[in-house]
Protein backbone atom coordinates (compact mmCIF):
# COMPACT_ATOMS: atom_id res chain seq x y z
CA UNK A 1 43.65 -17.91 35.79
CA UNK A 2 40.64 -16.48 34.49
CA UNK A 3 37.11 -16.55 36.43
CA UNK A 4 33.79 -17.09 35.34
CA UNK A 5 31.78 -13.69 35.29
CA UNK A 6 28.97 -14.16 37.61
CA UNK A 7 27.20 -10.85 37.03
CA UNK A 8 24.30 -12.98 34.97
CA UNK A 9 23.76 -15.47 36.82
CA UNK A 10 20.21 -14.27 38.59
CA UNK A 11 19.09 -13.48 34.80
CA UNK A 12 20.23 -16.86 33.67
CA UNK A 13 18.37 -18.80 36.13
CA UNK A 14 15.58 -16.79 36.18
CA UNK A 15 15.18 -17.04 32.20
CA UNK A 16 16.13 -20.66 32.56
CA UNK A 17 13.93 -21.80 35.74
CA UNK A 18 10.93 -20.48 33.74
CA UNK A 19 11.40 -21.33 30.72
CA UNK A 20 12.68 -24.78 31.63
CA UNK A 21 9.21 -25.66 33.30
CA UNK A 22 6.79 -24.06 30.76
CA UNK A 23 8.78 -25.80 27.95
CA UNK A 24 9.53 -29.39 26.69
CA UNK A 25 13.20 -30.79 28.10
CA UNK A 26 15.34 -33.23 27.88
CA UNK A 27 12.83 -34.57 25.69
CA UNK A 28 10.30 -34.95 28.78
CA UNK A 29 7.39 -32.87 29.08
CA UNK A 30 7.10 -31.41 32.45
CA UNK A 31 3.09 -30.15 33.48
CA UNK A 32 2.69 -26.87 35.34
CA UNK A 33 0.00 -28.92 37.29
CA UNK A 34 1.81 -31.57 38.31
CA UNK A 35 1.74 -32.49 41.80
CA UNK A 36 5.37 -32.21 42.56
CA UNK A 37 5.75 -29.03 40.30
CA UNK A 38 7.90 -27.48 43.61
CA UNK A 39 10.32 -30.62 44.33
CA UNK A 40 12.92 -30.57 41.59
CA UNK A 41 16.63 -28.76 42.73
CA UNK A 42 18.13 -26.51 39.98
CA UNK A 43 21.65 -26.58 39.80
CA UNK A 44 23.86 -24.11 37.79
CA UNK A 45 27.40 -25.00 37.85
CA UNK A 46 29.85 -23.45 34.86
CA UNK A 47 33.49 -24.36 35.66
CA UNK A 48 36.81 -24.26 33.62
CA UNK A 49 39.48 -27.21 33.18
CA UNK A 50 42.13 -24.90 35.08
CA UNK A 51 40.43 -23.50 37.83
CA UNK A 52 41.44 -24.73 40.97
CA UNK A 53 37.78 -24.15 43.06
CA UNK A 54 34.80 -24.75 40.90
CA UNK A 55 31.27 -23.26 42.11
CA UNK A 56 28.25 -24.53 42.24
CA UNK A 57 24.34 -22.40 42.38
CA UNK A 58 21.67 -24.30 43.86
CA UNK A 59 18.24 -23.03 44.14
CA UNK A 60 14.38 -23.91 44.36
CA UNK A 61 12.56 -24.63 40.86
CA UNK A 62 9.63 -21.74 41.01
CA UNK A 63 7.29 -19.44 38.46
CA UNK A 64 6.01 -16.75 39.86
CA UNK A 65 8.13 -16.26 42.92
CA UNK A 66 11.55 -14.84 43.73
CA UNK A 67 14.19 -18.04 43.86
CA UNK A 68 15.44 -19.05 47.10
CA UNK A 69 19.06 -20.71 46.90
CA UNK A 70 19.33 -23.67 49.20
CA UNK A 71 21.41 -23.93 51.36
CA UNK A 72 22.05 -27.30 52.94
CA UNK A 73 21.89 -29.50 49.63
CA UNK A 74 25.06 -31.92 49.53
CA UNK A 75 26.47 -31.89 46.55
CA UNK A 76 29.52 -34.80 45.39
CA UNK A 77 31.95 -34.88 42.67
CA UNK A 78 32.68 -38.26 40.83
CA UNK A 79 35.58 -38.35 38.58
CA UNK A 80 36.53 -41.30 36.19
CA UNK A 81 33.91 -43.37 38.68
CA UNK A 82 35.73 -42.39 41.77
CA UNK A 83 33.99 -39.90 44.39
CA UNK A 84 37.01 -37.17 45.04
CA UNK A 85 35.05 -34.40 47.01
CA UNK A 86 32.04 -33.89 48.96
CA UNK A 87 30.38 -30.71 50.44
CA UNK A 88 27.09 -30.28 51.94
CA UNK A 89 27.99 -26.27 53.72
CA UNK A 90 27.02 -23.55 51.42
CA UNK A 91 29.26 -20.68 51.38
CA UNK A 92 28.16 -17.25 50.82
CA UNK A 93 30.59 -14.10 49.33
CA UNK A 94 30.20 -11.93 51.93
CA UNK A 95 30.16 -14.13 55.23
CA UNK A 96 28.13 -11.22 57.17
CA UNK A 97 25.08 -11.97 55.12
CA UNK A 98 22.78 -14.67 55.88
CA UNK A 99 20.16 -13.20 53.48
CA UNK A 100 19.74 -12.44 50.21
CA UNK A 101 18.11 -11.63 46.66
CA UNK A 102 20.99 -12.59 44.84
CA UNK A 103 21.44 -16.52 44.36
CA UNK A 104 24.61 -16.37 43.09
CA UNK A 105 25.99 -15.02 46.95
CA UNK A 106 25.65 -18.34 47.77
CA UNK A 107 27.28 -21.70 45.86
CA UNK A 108 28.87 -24.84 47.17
CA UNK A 109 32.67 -24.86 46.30
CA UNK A 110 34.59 -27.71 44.97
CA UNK A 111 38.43 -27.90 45.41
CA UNK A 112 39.02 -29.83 42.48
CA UNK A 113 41.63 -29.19 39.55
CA UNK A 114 39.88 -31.08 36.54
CA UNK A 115 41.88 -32.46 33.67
CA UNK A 116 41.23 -33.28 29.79
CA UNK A 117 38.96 -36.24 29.25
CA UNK A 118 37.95 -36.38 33.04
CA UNK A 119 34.76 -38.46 33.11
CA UNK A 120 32.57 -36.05 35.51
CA UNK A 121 30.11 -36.66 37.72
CA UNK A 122 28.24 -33.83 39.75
CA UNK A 123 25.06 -35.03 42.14
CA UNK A 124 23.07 -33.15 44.02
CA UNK A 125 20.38 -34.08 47.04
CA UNK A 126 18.49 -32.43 49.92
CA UNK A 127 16.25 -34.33 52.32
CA UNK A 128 13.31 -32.46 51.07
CA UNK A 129 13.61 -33.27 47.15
CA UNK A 130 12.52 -36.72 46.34
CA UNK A 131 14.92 -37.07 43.47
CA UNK A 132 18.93 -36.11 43.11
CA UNK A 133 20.09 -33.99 40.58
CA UNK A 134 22.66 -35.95 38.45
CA UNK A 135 24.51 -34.64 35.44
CA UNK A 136 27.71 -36.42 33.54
CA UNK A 137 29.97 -34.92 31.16
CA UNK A 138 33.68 -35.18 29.57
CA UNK A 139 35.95 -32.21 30.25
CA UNK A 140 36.97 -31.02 26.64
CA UNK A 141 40.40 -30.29 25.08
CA UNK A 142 41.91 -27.36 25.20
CA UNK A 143 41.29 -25.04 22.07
CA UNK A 144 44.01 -24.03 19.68
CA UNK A 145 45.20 -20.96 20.66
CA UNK A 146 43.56 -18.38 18.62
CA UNK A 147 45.76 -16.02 16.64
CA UNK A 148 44.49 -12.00 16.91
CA UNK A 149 45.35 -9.20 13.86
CA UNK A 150 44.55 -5.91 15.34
CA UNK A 151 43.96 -4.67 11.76
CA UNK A 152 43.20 -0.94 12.59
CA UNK A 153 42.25 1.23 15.06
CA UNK A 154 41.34 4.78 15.98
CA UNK A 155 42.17 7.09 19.25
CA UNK A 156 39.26 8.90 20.86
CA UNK A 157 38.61 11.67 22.84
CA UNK A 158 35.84 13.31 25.40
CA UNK A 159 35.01 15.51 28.15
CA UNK A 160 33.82 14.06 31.14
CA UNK A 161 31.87 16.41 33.09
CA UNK A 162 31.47 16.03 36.55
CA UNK A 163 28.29 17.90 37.83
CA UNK A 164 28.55 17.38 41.73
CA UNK A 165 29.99 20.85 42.12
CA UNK A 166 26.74 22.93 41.18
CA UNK A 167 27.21 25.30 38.01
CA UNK A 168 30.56 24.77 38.15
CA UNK A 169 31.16 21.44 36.58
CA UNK A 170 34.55 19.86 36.36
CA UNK A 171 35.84 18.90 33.11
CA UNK A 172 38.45 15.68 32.81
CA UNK A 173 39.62 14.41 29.09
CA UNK A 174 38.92 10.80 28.54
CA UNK A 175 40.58 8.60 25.97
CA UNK A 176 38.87 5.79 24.36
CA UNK A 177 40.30 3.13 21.20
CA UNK A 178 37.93 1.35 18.63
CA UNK A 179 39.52 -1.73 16.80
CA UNK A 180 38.98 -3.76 14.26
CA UNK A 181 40.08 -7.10 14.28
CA UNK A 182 40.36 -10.80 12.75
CA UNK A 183 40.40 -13.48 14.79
CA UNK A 184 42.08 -17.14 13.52
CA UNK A 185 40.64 -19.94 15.18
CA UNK A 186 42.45 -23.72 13.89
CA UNK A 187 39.86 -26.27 14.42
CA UNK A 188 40.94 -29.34 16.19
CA UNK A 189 40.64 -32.34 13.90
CA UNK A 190 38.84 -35.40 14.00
CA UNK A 191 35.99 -34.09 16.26
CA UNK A 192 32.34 -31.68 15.84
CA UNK A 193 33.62 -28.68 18.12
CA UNK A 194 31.82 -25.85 20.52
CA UNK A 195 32.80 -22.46 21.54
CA UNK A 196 32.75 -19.60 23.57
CA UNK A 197 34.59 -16.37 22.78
CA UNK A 198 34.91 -13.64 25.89
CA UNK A 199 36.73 -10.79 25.82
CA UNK A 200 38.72 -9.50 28.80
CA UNK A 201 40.66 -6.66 30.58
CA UNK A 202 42.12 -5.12 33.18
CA UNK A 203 43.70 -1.99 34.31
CA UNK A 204 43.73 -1.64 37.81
CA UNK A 205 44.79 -5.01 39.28
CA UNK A 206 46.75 -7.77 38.12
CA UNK A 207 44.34 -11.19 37.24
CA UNK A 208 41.26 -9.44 38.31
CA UNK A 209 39.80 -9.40 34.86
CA UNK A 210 36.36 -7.41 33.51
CA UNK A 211 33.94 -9.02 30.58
CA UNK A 212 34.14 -6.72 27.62
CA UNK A 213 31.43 -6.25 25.50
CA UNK A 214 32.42 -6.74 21.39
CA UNK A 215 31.05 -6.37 18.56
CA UNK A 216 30.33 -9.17 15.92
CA UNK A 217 27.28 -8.94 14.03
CA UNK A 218 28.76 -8.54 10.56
CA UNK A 219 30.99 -12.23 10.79
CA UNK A 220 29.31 -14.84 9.20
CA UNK A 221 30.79 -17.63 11.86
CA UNK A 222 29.60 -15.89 15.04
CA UNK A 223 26.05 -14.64 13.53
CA UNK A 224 25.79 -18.47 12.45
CA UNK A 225 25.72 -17.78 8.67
CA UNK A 226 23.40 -14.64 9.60
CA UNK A 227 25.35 -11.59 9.51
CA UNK A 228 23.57 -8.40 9.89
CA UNK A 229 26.05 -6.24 7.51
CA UNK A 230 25.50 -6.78 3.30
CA UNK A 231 29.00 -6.50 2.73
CA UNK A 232 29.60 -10.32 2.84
CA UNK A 233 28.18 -10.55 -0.30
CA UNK A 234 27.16 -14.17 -1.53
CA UNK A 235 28.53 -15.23 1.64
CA UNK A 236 25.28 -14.42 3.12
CA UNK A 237 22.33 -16.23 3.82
CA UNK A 238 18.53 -16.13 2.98
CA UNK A 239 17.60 -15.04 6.30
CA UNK A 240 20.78 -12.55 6.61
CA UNK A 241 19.68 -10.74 3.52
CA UNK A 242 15.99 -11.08 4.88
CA UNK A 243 17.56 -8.99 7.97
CA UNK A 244 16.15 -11.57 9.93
CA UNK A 245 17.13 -11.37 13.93
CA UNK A 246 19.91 -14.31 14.95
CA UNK A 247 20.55 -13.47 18.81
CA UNK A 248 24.20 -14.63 20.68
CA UNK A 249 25.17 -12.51 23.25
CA UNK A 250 27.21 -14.97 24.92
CA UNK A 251 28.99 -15.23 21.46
CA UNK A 252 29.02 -19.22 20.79
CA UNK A 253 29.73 -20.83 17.85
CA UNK A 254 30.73 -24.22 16.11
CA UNK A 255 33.00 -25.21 13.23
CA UNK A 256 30.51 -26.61 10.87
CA UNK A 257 30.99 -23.14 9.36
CA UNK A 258 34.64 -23.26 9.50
CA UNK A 259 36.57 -23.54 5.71
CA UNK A 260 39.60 -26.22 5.73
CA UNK A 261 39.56 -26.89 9.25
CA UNK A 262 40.32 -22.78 10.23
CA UNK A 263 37.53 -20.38 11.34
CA UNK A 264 37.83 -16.30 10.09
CA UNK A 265 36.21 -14.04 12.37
CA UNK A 266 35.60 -10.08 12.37
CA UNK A 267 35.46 -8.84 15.58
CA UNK A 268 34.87 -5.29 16.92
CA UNK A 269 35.55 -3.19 20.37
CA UNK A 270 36.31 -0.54 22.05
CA UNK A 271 38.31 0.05 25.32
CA UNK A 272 39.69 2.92 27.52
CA UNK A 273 43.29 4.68 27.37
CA UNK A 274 45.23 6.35 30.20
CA UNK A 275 47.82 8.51 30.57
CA UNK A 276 49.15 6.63 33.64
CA UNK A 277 47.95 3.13 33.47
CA UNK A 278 48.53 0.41 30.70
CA UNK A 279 45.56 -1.79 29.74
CA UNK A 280 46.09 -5.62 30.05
CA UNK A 281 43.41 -7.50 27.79
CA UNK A 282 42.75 -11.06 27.15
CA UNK A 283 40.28 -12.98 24.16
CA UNK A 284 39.82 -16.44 25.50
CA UNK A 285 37.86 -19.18 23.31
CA UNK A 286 36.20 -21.75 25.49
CA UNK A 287 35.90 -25.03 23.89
CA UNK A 288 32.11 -26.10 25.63
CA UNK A 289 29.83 -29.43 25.65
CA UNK A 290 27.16 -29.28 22.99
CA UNK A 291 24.41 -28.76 25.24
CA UNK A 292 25.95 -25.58 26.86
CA UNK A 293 26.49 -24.14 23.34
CA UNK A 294 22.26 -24.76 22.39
CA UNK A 295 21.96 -23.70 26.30
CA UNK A 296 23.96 -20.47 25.70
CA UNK A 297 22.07 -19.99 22.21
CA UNK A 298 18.47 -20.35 23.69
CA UNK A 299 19.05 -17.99 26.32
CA UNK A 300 20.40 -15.27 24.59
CA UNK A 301 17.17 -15.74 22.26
CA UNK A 302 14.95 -16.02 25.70
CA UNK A 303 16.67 -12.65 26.58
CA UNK A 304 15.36 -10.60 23.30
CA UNK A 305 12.06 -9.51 25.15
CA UNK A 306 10.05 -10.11 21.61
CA UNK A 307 6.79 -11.49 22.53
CA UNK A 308 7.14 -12.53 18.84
CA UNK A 309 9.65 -15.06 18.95
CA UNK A 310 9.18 -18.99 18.57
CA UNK A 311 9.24 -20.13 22.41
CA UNK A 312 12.24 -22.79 22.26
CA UNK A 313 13.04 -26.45 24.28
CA UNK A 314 15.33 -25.31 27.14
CA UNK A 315 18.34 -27.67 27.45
CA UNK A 316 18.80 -29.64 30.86
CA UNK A 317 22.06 -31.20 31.91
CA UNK A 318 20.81 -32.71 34.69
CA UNK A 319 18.52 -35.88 35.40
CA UNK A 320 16.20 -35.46 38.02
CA UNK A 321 16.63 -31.74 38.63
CA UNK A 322 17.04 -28.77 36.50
CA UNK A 323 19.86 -26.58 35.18
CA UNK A 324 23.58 -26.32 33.59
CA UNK A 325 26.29 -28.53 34.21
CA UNK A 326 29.27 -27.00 32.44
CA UNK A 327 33.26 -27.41 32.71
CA UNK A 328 34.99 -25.41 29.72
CA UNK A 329 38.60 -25.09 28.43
CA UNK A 330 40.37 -22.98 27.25
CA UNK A 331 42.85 -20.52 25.42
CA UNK A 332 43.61 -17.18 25.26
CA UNK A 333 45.86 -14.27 23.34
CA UNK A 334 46.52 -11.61 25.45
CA UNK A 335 48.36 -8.23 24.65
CA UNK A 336 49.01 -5.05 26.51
CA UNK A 337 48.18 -1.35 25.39
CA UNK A 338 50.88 0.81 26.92
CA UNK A 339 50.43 4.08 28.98
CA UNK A 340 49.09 6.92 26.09
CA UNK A 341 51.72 9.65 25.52
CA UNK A 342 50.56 13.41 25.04
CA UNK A 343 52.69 12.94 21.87
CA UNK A 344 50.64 9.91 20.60
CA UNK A 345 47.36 11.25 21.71
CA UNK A 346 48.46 14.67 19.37
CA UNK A 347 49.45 12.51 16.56
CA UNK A 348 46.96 10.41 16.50
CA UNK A 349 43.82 12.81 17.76
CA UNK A 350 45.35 15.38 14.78
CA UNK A 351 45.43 12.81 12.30
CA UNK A 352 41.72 11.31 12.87
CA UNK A 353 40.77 14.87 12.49
């Protein structure tokens, strides 16, 4: 089972809570003057079809001041019409602390296994916000599972210094692979699709996985038809050959870009080697709502720091409150990279060299 990766969540809300507020959502307008600026809940909730505890964020709107989760909100799940869970106890990661700067410490858990084509309901209320936060959605089909061709790859090595000991630093070799890959992606049929892709690993301990940074700004799918790399040719667009900036960094995508139903992508990364671990790694694609794809999109462009760029409409999920409202599914490819050998790491070092 593979868990969300919470270690964005204060930068999502925060980019979200105030850009949510300054900008047009939902189609409403929403007035930094008006009168009951303060009494709207924001809700973040991003949960996956095969998860059996879903979590959900809830927090204070605010500007200019640091969020403050609450904490006695009760939040209930419908599904197909039918309330199956209630909770109205926060509960925080570590139980010794009652205080903290970090919203995501606390959430509201939900015990619930979803299924495909679930009819969701999640509301939200507190005593002291006039309106509930409601937000509806239909969890998605699983995607295909994507099909991975490690194409090539190349063996790495460095010194690792360690300067604690003074003018005597110890030295360690490091190992580290680049690949280059192509990802297959079959589209399912019939239907306008979303995605996530996320890129896993772990070498330590079993199903406690790490978010992997890749590489992707040269594939025309993920880079929406905006690659940053010349080499595609007439594939690319006016704005790609303008070298014009197209932001993703949660690397979403749809299929309108997709040729006979079946999506092509060039993907790059890196990960470590060791001489006495293996390294387990995982690509998952997510198939997401609509909104959380736009959502994803607009905050990775809210993220650039360029005082420059267009300000954009920041997606809502929910009615009468703020936020995202997400449950995902998905599949995944997973392989292993075995423990390196001092005869591979000679072949392979020598032969790079």
């Amino acid at each position: 089972m593979i868990m969300f990766h919470f270690k964005n969540i204060y930068k999502l809300l925060v980019s979200l809570l105030i850009l949510i507020l300054i900008f047009p959502a939902c189609r409403t307008e929403i007035s930094l003057y008006d009168e009951n600026f303060d009494s709207r809940l924001n809700v973040f909730c991003y949960g996956f079809s095969d998860s059996l505890q879903t979590k959900v964020y809830v927090s204070e709107t605010f500007i200019s001041r640091r969020p403050r989760e609450v904490k006695d909100a009760n939040v209930k799940l419908y599904v197909n019409n039918k309330e199956v869970y209630s909770v109205n106890k926060v509960t925080s990661i570590d139980e010794d602390v009652e205080q903290s700067y970090r919203i995501e410490d606390f959430y509201y858990p939900i015990n619930y296994k979803f299924k495909e084509g679930d009819k969701v309901k999640l509301v939200v209320q507190h005593a002291n916000y006039p309106k509930k936060a409601i937000s509806e959605l239909i969890v998605p089909k699983k995607p295909n599972v994507p099909v991975l061709d490690l194409k090539e790859s190349t063996l790495n090595e460095y010194i690792e210094r360690d300067f604690e000991v003074e003018n005597n630093p110890k030295e360690t070799k490091r190992y580290w692979e680049d690949f280059k890959a192509k990802l297959k992606l079959k589209d399912i049929a019939g239907e306008t699709n979303f995605y996530r892709l996320k890129l896993l690993f772990y070498y330590k301990e079993k199903d406690i996985y790490y978010s992997h940074r890749f590489h992707y700004e040269d594939d025309f799918i993920l880079m929406d038809g905006r690659p940053r790399n010349k080499e595609q040719g007439d594939k690319l667009s006016f704005e790609g050959i303008m070298g014009r900036h197209f932001s993703n960094s949660y690397a979403v995508f749809s299929d309108r870009l997709f040729h006979d139903g079946e999506g092509l992508m060039n993907i790059n990364f890196s990960c470590p080697r060791f001489k006495d671990k293996s390294v387990h790694m995982k690509l998952v694609v997510e198939q997401i709502p609509a909104l959380a794809y736009d959502y994803l999109l607009v905050m990775s462009r809210s993220q650039s720091y360029n005082p420059m760029v267009t300000p954009s409409t920041i997606p809502s999920s929910f009615e009468g409150g703020v936020g995202l409202f997400v449950i995902a599914s998905e599949s995944a490819v997973e392989f292993t990279l075995p423990v390196l050998t001092d005869e591979e790491i000679a072949r392979r070092i020598d032969k790079k060299d």
